[in-house]
C-alpha atoms as a PDB file:
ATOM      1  CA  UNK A   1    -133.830  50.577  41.193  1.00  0.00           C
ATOM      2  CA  UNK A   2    -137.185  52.659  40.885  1.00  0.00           C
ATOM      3  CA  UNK A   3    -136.169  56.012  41.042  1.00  0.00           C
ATOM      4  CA  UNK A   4    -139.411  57.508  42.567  1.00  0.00           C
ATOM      5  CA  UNK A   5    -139.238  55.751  45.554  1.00  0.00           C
ATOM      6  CA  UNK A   6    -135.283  55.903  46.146  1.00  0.00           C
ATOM      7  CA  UNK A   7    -134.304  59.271  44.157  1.00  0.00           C
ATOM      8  CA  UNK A   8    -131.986  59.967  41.564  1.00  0.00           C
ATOM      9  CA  UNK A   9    -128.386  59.155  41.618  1.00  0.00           C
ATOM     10  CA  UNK A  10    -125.901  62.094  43.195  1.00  0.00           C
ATOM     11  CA  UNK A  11    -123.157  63.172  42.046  1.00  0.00           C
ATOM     12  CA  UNK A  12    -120.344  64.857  43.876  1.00  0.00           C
ATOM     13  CA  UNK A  13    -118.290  67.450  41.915  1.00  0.00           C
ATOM     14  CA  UNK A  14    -114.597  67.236  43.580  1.00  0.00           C
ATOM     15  CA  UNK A  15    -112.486  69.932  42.798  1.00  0.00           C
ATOM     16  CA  UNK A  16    -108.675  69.287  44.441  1.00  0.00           C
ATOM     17  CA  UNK A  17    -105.297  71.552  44.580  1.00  0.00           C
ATOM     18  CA  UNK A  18    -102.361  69.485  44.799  1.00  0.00           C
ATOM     19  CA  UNK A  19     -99.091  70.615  46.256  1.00  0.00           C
ATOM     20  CA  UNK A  20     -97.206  71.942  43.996  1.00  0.00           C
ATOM     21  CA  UNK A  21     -95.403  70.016  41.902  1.00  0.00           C
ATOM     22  CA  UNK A  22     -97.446  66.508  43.002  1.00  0.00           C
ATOM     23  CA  UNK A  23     -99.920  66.215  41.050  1.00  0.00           C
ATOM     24  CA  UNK A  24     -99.389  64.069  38.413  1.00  0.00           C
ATOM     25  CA  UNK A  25     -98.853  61.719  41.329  1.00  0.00           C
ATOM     26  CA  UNK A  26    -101.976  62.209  43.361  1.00  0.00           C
ATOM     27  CA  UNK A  27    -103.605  61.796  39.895  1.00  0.00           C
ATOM     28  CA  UNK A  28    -101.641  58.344  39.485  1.00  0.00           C
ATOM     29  CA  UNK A  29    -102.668  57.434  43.201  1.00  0.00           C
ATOM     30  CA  UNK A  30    -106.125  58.143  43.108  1.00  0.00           C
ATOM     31  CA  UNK A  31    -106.441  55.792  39.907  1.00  0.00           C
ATOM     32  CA  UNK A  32    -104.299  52.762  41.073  1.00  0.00           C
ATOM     33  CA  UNK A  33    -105.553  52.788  45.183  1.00  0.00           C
ATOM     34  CA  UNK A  34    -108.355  54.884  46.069  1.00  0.00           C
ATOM     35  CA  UNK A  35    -110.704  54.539  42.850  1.00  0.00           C
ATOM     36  CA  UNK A  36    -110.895  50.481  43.268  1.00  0.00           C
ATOM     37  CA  UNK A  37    -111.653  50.715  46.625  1.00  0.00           C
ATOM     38  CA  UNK A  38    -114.756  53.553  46.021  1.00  0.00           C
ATOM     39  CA  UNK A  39    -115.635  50.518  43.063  1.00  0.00           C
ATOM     40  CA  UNK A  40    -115.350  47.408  45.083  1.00  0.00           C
ATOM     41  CA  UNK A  41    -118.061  49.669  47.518  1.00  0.00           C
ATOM     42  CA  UNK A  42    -121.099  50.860  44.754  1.00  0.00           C
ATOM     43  CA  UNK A  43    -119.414  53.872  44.110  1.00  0.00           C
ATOM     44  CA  UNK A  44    -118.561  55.077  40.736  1.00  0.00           C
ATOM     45  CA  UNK A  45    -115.574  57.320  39.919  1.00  0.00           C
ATOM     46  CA  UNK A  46    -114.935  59.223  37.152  1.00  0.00           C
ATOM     47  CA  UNK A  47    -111.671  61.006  36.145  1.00  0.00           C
ATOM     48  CA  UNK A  48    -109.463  62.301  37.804  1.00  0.00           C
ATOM     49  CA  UNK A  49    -109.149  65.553  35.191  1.00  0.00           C
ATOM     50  CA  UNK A  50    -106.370  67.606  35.215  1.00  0.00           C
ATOM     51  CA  UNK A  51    -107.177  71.435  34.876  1.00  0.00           C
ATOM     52  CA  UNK A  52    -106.112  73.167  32.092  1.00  0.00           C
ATOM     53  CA  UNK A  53    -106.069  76.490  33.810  1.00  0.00           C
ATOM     54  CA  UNK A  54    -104.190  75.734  36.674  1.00  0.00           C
ATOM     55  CA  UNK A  55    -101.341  73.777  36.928  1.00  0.00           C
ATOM     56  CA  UNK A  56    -102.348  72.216  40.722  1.00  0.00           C
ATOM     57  CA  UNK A  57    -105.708  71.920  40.115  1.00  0.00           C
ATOM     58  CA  UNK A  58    -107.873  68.515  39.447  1.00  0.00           C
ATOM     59  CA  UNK A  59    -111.581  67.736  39.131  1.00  0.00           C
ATOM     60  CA  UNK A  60    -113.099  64.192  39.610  1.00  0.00           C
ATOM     61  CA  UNK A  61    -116.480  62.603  40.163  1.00  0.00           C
ATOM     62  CA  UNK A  62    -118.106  60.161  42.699  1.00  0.00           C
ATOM     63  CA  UNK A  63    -121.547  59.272  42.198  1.00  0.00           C
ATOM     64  CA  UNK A  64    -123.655  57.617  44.429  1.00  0.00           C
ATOM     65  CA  UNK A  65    -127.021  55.461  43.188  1.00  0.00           C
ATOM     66  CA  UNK A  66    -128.889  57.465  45.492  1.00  0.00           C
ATOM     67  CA  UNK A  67    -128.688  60.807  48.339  1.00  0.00           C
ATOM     68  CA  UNK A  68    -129.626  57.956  51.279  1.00  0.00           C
ATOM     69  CA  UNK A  69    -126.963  56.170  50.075  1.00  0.00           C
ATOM     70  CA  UNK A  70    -124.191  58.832  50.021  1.00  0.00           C
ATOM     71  CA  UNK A  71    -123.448  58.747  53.771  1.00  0.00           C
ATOM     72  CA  UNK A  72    -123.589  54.639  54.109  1.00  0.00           C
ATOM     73  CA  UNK A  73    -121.149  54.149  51.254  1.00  0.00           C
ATOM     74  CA  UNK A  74    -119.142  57.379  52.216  1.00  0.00           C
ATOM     75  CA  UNK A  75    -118.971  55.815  55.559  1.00  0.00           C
ATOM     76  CA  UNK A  76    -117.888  53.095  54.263  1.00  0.00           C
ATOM     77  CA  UNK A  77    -115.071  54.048  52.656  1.00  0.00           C
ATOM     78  CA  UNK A  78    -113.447  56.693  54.972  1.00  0.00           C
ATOM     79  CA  UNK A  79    -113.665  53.438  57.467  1.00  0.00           C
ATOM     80  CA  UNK A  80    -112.195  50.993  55.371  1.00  0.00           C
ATOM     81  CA  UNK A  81    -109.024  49.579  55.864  1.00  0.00           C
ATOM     82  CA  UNK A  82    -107.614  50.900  53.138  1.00  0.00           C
ATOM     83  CA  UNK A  83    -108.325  54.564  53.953  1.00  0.00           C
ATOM     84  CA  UNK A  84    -107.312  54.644  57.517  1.00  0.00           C
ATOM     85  CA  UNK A  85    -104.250  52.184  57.304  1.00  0.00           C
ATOM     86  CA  UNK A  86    -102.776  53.485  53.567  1.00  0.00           C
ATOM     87  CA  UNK A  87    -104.424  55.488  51.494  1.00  0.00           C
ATOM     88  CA  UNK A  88    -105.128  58.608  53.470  1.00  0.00           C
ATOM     89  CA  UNK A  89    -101.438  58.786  54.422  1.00  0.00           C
ATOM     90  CA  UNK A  90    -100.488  58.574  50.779  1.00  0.00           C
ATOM     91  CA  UNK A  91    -103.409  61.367  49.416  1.00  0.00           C
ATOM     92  CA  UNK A  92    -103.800  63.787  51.873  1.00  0.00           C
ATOM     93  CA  UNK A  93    -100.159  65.069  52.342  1.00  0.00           C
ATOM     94  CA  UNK A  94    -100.471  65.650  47.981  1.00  0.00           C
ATOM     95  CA  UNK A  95    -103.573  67.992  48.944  1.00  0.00           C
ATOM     96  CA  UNK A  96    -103.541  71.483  49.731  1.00  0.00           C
ATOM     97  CA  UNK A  97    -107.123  71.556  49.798  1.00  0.00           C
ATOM     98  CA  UNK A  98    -110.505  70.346  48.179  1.00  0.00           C
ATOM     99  CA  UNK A  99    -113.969  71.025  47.935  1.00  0.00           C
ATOM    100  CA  UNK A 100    -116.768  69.221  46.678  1.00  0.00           C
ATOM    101  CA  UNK A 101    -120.405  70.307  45.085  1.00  0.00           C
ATOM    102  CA  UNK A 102    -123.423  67.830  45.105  1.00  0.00           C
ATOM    103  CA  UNK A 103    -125.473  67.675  41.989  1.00  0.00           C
ATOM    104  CA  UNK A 104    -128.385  65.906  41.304  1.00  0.00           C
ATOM    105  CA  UNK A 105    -128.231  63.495  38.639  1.00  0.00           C
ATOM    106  CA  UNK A 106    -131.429  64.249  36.439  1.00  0.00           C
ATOM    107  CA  UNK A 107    -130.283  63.034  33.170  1.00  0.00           C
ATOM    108  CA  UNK A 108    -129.987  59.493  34.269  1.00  0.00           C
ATOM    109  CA  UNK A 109    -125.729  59.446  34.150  1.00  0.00           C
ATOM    110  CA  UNK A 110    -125.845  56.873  36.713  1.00  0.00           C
ATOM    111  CA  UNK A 111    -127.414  54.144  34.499  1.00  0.00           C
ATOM    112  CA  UNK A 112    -124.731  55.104  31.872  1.00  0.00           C
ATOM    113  CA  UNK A 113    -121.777  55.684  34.051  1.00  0.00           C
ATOM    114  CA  UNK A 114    -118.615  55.694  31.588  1.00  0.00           C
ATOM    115  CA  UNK A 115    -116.896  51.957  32.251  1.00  0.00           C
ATOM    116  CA  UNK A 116    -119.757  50.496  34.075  1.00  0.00           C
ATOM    117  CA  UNK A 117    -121.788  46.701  32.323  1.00  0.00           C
END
């Protein structure tokens, strides 16, 4: 991919709450459902990473190989089958809420995405 005429990679920075008490099991849910699905698609995952300050909070990653790309494969997902039929019935009663920061990916991590040939 030539990076000066697509962009770098983007990287969103998602930062969850859980209900209390769930999750270890959101974690678990996210790992076995959601994060093959975001795979099977072009996007990579990363985590999810349980906070050490708080006892509901999580962080993960989803990077995308470029910003153009973010709202096709986004799209994509949050379409899907298994979003609308499973997996958002499953994960979104486990959240009490979320937010998410974009980031630039400057330093290349797409081409060296943890777990990717």
């Amino acid at each position: 991919m030539d990076s000066e005429v697509s962009g770098p990679a983007v990287i969103e920075v998602r930062t969850y709450r859980a209900r209390e008490g769930q999750r270890e099991r959101l974690m678990a849910l996210m790992r076995e459902l959601a994060f093959p699905v975001h795979r099977a698609l072009g996007i990579r995952v990363l985590g999810p990473f349980p906070s050490l300050d708080d006892p509901v909070g999580l962080v993960w990653l989803r990077a995308y190989p470029t910003a153009a790309s973010r709202e096709t494969l986004s799209r994509a997902f949050y379409e899907s089958q298994e979003w609308t039929t499973e997996l958002e019935g499953q994960l979104m009663p486990l959240i009490d809420r979320y937010s998410a920061v974009l980031v630039e990916d400057r330093d290349g991590m797409w081409q060296r995405w943890p777990g990717q040939v």
